[in-house]
C-alpha atoms as a PDB file:
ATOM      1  CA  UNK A   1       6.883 -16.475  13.280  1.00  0.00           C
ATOM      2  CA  UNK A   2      10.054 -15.011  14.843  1.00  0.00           C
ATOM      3  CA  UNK A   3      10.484 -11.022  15.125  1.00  0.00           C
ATOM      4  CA  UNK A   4      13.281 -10.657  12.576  1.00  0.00           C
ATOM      5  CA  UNK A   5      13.827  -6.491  11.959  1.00  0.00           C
ATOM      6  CA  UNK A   6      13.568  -4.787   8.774  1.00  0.00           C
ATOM      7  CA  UNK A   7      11.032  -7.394   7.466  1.00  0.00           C
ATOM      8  CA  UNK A   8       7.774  -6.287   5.351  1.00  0.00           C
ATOM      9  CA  UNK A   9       4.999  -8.321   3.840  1.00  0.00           C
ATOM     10  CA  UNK A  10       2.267  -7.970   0.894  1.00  0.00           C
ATOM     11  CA  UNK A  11      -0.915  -9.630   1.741  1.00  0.00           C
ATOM     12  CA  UNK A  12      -3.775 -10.505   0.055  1.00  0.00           C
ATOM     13  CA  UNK A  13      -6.942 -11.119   3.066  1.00  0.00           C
ATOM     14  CA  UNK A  14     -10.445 -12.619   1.363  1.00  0.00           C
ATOM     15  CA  UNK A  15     -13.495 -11.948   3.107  1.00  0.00           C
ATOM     16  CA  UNK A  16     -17.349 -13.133   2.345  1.00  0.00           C
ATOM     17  CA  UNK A  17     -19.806 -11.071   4.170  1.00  0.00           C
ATOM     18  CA  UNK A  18     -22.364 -13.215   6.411  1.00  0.00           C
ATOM     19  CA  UNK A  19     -24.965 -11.158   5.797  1.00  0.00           C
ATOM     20  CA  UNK A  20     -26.199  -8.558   3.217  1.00  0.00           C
ATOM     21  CA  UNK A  21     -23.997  -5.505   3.220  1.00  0.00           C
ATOM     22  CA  UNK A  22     -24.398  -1.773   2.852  1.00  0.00           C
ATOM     23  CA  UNK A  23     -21.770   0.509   2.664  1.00  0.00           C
ATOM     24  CA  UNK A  24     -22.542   4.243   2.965  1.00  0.00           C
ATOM     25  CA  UNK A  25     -18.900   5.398   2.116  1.00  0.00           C
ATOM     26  CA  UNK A  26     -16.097   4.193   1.062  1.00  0.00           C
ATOM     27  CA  UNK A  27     -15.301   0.143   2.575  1.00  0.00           C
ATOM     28  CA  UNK A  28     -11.805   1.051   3.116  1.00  0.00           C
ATOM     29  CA  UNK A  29     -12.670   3.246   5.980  1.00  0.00           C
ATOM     30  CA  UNK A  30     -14.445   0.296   7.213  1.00  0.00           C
ATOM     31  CA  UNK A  31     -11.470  -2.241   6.697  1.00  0.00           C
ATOM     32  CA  UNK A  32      -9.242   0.278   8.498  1.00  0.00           C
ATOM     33  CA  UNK A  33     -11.280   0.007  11.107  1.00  0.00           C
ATOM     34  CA  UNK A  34     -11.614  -3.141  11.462  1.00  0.00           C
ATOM     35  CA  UNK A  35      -7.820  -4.067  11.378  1.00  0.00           C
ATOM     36  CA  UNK A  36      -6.723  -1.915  13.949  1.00  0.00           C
ATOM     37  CA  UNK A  37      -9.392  -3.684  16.248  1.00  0.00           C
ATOM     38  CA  UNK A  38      -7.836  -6.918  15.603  1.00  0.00           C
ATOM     39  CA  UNK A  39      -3.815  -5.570  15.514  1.00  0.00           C
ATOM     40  CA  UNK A  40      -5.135  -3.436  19.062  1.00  0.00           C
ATOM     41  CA  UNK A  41      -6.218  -7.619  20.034  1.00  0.00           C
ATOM     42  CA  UNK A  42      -3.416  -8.956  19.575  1.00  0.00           C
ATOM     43  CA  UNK A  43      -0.425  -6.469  20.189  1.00  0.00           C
ATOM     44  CA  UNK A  44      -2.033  -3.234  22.346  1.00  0.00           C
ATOM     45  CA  UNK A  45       0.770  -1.364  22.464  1.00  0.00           C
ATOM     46  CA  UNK A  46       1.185  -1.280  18.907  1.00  0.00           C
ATOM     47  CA  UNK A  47      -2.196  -1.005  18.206  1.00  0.00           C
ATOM     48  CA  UNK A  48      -2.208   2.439  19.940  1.00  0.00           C
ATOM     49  CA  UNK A  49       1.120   3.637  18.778  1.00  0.00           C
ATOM     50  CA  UNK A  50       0.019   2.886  15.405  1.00  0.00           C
ATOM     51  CA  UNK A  51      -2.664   5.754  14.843  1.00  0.00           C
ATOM     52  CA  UNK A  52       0.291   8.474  15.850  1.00  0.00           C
ATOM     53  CA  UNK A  53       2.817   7.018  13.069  1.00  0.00           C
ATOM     54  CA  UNK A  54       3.752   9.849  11.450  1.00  0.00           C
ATOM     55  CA  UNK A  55       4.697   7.650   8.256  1.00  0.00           C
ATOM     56  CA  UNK A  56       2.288   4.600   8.708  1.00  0.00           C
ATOM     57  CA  UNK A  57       3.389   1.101   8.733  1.00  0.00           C
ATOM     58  CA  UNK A  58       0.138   0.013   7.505  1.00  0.00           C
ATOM     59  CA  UNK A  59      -1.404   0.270   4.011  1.00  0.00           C
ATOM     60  CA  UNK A  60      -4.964  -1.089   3.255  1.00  0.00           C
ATOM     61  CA  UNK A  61      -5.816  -1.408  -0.566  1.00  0.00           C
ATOM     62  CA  UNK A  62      -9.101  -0.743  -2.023  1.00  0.00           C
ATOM     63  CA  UNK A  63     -11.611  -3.784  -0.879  1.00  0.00           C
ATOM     64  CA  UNK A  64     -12.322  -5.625  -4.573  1.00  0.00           C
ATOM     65  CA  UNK A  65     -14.130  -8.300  -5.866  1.00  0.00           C
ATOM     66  CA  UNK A  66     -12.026 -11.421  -5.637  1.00  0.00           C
ATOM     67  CA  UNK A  67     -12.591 -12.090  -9.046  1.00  0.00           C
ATOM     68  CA  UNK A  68     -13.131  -9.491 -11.389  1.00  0.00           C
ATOM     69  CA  UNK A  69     -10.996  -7.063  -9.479  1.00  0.00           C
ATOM     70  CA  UNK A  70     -13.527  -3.753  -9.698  1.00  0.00           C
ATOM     71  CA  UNK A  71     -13.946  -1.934  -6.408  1.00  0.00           C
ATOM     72  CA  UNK A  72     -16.543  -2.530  -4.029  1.00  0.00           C
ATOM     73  CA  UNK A  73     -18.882  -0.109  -3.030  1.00  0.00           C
ATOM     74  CA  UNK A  74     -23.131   0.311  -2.330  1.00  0.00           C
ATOM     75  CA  UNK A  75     -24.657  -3.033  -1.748  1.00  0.00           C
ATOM     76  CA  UNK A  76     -22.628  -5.600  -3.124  1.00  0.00           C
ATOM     77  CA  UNK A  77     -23.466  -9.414  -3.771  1.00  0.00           C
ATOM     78  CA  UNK A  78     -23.065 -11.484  -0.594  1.00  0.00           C
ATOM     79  CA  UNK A  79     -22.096 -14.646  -2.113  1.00  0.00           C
ATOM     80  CA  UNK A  80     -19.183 -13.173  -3.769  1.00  0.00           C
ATOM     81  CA  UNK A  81     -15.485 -13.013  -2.046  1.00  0.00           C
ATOM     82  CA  UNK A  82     -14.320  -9.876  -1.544  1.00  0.00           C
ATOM     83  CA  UNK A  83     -10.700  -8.861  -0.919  1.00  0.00           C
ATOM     84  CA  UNK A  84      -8.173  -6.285   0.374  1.00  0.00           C
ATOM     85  CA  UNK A  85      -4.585  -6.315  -0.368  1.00  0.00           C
ATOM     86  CA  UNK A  86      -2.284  -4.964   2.649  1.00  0.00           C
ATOM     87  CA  UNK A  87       1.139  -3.613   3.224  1.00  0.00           C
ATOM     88  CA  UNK A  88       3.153  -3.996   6.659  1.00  0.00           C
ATOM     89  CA  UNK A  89       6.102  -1.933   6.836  1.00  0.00           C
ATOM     90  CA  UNK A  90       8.281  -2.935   9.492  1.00  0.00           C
ATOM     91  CA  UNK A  91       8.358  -6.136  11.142  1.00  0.00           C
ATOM     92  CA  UNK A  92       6.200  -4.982  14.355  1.00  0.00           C
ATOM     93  CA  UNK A  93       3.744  -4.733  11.715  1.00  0.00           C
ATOM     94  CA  UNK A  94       3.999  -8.065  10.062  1.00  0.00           C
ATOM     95  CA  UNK A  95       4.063  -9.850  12.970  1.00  0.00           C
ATOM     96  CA  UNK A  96       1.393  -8.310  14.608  1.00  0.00           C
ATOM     97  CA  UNK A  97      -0.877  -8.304  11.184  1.00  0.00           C
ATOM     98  CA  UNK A  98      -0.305 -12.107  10.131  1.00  0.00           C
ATOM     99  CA  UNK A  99      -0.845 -13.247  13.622  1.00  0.00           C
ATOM    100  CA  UNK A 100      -4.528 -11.412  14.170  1.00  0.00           C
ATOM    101  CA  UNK A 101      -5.404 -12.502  10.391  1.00  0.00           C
ATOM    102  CA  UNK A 102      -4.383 -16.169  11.344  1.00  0.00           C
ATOM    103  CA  UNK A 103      -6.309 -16.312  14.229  1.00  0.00           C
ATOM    104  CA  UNK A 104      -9.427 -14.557  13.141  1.00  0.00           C
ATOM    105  CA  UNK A 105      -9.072 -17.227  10.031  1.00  0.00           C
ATOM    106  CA  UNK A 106      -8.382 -20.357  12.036  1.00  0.00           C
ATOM    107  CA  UNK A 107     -10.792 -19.839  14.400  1.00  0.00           C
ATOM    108  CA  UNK A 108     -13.489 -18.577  12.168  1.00  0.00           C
ATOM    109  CA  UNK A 109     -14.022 -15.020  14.066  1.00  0.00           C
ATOM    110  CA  UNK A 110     -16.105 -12.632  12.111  1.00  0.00           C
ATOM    111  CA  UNK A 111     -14.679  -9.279  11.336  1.00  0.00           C
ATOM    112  CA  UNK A 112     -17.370  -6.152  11.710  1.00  0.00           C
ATOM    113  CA  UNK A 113     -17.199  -4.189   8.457  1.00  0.00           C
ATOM    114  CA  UNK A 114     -19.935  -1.178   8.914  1.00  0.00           C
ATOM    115  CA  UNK A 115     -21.405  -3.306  11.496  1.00  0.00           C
ATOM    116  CA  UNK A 116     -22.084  -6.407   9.193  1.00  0.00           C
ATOM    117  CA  UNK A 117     -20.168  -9.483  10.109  1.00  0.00           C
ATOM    118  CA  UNK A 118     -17.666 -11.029   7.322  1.00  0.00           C
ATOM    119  CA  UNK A 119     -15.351 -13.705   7.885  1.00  0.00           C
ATOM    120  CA  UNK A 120     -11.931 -14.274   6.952  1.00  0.00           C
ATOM    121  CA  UNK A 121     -11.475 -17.186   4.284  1.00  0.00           C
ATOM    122  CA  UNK A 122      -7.949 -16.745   3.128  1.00  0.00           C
ATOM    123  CA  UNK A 123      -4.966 -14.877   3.759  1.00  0.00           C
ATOM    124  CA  UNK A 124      -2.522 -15.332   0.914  1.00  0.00           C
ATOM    125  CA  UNK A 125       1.118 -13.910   0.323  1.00  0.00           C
ATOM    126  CA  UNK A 126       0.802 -11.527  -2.746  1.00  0.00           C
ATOM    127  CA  UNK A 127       4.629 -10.489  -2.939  1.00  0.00           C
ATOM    128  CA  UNK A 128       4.445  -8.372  -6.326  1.00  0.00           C
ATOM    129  CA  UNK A 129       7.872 -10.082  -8.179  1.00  0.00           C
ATOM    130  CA  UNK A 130       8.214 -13.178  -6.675  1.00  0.00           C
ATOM    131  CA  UNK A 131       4.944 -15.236  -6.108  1.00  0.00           C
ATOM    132  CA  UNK A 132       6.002 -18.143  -4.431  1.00  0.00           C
ATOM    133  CA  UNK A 133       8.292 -16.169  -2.333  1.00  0.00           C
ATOM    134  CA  UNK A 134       5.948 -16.451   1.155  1.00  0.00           C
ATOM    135  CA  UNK A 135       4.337 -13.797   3.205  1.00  0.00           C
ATOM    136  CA  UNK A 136       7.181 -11.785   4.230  1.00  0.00           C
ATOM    137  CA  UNK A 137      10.383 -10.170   2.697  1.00  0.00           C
ATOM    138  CA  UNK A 138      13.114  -8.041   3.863  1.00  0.00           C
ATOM    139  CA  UNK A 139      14.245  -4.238   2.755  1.00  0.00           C
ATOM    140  CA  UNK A 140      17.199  -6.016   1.366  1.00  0.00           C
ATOM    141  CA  UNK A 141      15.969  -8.360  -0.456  1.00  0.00           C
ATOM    142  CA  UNK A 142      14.107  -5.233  -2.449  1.00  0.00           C
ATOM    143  CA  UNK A 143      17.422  -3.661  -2.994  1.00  0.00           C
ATOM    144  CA  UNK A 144      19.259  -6.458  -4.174  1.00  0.00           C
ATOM    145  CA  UNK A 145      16.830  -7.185  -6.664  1.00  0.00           C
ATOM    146  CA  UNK A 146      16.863  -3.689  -8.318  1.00  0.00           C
ATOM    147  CA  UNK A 147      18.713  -2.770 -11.234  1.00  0.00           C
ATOM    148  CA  UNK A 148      20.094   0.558 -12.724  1.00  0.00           C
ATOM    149  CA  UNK A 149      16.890   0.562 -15.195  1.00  0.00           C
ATOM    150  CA  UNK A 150      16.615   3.194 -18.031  1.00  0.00           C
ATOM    151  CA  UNK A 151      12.798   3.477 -17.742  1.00  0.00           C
ATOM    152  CA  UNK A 152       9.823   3.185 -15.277  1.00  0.00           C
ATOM    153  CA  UNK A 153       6.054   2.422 -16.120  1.00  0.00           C
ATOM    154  CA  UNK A 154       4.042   2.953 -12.936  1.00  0.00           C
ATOM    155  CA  UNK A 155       0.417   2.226 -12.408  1.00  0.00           C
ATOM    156  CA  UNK A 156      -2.182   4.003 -10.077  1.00  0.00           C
ATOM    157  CA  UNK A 157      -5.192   1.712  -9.745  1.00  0.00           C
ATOM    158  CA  UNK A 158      -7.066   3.576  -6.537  1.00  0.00           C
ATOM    159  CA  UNK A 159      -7.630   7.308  -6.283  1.00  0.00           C
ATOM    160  CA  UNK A 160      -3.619   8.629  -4.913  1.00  0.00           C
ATOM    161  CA  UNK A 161      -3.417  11.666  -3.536  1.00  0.00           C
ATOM    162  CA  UNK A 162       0.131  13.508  -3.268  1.00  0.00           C
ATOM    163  CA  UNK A 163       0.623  16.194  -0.900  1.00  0.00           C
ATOM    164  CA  UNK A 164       3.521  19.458  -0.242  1.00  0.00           C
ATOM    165  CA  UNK A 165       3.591  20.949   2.584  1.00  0.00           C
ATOM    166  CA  UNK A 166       0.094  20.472   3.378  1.00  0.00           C
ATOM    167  CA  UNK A 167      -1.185  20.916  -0.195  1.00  0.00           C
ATOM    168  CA  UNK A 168      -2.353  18.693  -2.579  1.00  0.00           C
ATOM    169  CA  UNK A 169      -0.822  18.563  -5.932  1.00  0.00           C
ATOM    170  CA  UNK A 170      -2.466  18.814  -8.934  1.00  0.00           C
ATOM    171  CA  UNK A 171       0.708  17.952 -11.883  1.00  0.00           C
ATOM    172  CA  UNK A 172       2.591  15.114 -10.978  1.00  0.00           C
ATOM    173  CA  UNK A 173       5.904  15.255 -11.110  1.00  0.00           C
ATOM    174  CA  UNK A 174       9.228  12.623 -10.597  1.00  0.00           C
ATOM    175  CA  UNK A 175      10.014  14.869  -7.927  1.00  0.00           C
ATOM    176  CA  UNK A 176       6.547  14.297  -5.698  1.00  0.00           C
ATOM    177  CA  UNK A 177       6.176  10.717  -6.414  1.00  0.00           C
ATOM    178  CA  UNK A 178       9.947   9.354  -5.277  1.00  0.00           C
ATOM    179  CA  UNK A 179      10.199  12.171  -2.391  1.00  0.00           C
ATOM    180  CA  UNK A 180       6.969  10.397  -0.970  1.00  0.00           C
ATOM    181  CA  UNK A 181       8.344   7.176  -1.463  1.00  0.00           C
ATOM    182  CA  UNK A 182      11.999   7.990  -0.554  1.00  0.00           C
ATOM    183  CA  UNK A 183      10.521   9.352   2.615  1.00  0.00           C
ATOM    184  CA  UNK A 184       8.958   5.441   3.106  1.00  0.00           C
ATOM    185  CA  UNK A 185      12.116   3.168   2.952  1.00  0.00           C
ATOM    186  CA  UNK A 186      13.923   6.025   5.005  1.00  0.00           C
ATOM    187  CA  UNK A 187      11.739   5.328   7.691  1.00  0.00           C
ATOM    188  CA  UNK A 188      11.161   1.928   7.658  1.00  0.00           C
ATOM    189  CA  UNK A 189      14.673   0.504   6.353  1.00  0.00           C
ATOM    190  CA  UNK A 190      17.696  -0.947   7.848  1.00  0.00           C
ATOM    191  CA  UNK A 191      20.631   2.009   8.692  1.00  0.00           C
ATOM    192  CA  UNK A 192      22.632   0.880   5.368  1.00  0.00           C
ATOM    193  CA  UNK A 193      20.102   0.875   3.507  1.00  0.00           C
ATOM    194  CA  UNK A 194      18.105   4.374   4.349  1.00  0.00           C
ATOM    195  CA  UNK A 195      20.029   6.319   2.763  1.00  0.00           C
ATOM    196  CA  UNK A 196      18.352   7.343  -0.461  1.00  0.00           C
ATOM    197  CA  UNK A 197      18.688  10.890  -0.999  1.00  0.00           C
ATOM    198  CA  UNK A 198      16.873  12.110  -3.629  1.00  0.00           C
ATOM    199  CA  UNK A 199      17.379  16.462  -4.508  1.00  0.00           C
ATOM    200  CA  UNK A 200      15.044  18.170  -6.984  1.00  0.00           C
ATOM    201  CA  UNK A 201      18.140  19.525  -9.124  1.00  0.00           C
ATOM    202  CA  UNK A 202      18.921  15.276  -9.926  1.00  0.00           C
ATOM    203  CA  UNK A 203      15.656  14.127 -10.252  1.00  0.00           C
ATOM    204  CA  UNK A 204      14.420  17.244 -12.698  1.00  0.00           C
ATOM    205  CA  UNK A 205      17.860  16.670 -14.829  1.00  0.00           C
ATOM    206  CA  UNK A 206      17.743  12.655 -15.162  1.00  0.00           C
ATOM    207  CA  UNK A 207      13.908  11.942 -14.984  1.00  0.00           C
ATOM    208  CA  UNK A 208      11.779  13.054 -18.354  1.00  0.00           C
ATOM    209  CA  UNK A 209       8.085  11.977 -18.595  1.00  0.00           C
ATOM    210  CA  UNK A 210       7.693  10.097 -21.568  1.00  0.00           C
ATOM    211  CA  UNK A 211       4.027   9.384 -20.984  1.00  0.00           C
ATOM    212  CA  UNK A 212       1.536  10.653 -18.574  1.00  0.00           C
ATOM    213  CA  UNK A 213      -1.735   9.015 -18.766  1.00  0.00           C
ATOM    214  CA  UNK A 214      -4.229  10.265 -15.498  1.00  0.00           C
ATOM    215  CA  UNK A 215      -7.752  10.775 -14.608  1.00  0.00           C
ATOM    216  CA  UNK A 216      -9.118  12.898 -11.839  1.00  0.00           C
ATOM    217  CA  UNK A 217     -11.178  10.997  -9.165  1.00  0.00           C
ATOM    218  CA  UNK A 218     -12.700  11.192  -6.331  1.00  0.00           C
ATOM    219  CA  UNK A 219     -13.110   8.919  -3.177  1.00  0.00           C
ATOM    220  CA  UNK A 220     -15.052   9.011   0.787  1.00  0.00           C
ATOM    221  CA  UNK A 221     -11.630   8.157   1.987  1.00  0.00           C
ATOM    222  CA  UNK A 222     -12.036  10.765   4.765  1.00  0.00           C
ATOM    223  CA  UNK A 223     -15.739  12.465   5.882  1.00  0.00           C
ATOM    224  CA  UNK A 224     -15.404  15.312   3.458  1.00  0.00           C
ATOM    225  CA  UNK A 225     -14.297  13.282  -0.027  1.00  0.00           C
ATOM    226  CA  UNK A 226     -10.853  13.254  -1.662  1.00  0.00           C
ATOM    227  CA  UNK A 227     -10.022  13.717  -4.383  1.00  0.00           C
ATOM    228  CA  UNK A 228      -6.612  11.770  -6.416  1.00  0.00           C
ATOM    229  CA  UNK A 229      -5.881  10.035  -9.729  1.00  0.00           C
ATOM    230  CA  UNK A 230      -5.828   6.811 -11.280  1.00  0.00           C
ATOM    231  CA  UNK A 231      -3.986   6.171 -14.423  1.00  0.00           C
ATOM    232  CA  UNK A 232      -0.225   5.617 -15.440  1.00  0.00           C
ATOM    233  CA  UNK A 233       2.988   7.329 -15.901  1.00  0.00           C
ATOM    234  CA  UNK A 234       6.376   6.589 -18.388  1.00  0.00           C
ATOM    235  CA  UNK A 235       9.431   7.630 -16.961  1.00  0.00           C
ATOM    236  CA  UNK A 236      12.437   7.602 -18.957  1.00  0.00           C
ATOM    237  CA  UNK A 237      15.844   7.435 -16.336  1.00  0.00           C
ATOM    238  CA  UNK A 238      19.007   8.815 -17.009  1.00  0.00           C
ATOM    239  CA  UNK A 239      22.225   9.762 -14.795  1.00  0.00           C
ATOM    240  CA  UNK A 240      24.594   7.590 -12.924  1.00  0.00           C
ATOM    241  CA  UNK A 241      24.163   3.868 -12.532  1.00  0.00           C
ATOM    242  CA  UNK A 242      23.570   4.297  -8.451  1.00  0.00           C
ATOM    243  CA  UNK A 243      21.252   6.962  -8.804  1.00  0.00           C
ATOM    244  CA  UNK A 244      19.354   4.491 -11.642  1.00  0.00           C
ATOM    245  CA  UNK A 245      19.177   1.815  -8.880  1.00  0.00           C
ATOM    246  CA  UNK A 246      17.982   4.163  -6.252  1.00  0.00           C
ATOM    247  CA  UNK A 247      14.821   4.831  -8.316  1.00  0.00           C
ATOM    248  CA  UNK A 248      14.431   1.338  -8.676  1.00  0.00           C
ATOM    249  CA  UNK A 249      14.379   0.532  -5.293  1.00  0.00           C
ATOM    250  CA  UNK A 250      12.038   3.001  -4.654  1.00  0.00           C
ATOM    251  CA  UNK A 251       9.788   2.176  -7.543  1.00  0.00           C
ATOM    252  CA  UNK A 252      10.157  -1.762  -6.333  1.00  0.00           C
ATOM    253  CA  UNK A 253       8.905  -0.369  -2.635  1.00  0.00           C
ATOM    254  CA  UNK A 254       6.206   1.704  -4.084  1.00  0.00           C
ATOM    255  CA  UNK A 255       4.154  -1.874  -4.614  1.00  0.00           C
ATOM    256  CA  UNK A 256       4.033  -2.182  -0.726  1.00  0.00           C
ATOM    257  CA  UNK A 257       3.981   1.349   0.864  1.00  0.00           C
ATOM    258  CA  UNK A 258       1.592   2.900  -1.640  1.00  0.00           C
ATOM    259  CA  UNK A 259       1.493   6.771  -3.227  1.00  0.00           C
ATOM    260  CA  UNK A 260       0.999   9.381  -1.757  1.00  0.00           C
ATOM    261  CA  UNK A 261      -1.085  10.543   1.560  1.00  0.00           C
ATOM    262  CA  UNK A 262      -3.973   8.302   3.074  1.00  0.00           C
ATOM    263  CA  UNK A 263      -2.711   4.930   1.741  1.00  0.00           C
ATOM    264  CA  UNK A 264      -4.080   3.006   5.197  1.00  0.00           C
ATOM    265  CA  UNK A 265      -7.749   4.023   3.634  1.00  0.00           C
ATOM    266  CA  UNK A 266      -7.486   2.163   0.253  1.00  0.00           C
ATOM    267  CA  UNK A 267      -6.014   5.494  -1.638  1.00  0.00           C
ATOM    268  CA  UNK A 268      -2.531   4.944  -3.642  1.00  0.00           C
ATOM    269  CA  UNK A 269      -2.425   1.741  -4.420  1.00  0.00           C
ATOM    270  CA  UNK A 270       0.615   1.330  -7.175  1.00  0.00           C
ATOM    271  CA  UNK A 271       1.529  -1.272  -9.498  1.00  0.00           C
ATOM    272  CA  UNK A 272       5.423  -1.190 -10.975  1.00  0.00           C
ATOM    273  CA  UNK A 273       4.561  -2.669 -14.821  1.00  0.00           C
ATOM    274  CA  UNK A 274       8.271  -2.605 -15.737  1.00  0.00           C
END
């Protein structure tokens, strides 16, 4: 695959343990893990410059059950697939990520989750809006495809935790949720394109919750427990057409970067319903 820049990719990687497994806290600790190993294989440098991002370029979902889609925790059947939906962010990322999941796949190397060996039997694109658009997109192919919408319906399916200045926030607001991801495509996006500035004075005057729908929860994404929401949220848009767009974009994004803090342990994984 050639290094193209301002590329990112939404993968889904399937994995069936080879032996019984037991997972004493939460498996997207161990999937973390485990990736870096394999990115640290196949690109060092990255692999070590990686764990000092200060706004990471990899998110790790929640590891499911390939078919029902419920989380996987405890002891879960062996037989069954299991699988973990990723995010690269920039196209170090991407390259690195699809070549050590290749490799490990075509040559049949077993990844160690919690020390129990699975292997890799798939790795499928999963690009949220266009499925049979291949592994990787760019940051303007996300722009050009958003529209000045009226009204946002956002999904939270693992445990998101949203921080300021340190602290975690208990009410939700417009303002957290597109600062976080604003923050995101500023980072990661080309020059013309990172320029989404979002201040609290527009975003409290042109974005009303219409319906706020969200459950405590609590997950071992770190050795003392956090603690996030699941659930969905209704946003009704007003203001100019560009601003409209902007949150758009960043609600589009939102499917690959994630919510929040911790989203490379399998918190703040986001779904954009409409």
């Amino acid at each position: 695959m050639a290094r193209e820049p301002y590329r990112l990719a939404r993968v889904d990687v399937v994995l069936r343990a080879l032996l019984p497994p037991s997972f004493a806290g939460d498996p997207a600790v161990a999937v973390h893990a485990a990736l870096h190993r394999l990115i640290e294989i196949v690109n060092p440098l990255l692999g070590r410059r990686i764990h000092g991002e200060a706004v990471k370029s990899l998110v790790i979902g929640p590891l499911r059950d390939a078919h029902s889609g419920a989380p996987v925790s405890g002891r879960p059947v062996t037989s069954r697939p299991m699988l973990v939906r990723l995010g690269l962010l920039n196209s170090d990322s991407v390259l690195s990520g699809l070549r050590a999941l290749e490799l490990w796949k075509r040559e049949r190397l077993a990844i160690m989750l919690d020390g129990v060996p699975f292997a890799v039997e798939d790795v499928q694109p999963a690009s949220p809006r266009e499925p049979g658009a291949g592994f990787v997109q760019s940051y303007a192919q996300i722009a050009s495809s958003a529209e000045p919408t009226k009204q946002l319906h956002m999904r939270f399916t693992s445990p998101t935790l949203v921080r300021h200045r340190q602290h975690a926030i208990q009410e939700i607001s417009p303002q957290h949720l597109f600062n976080s991801y604003a923050r995101r495509w500023n980072t990661f996006a080309p020059p013309d394109l990172a320029a989404i500035e979002l201040d609290e004075g527009t975003l409290n005057a042109n974005v009303r919750i219409l319906r706020r729908d969200l459950t405590r929860t609590s997950t071992h994404a770190s050795r003392f427990g956090e603690s996030g929401f699941v659930g969905e949220i209704v946003l009704a848009v007003g203001g100019s057409e560009a601003f409209r767009r902007h949150l758009h974009i960043l609600a589009l994004y939102a499917e690959y970067a994630g919510t929040g803090s911790r989203t490379a342990f399998g918190m703040g994984e986001t779904q954009l319903v409409c």
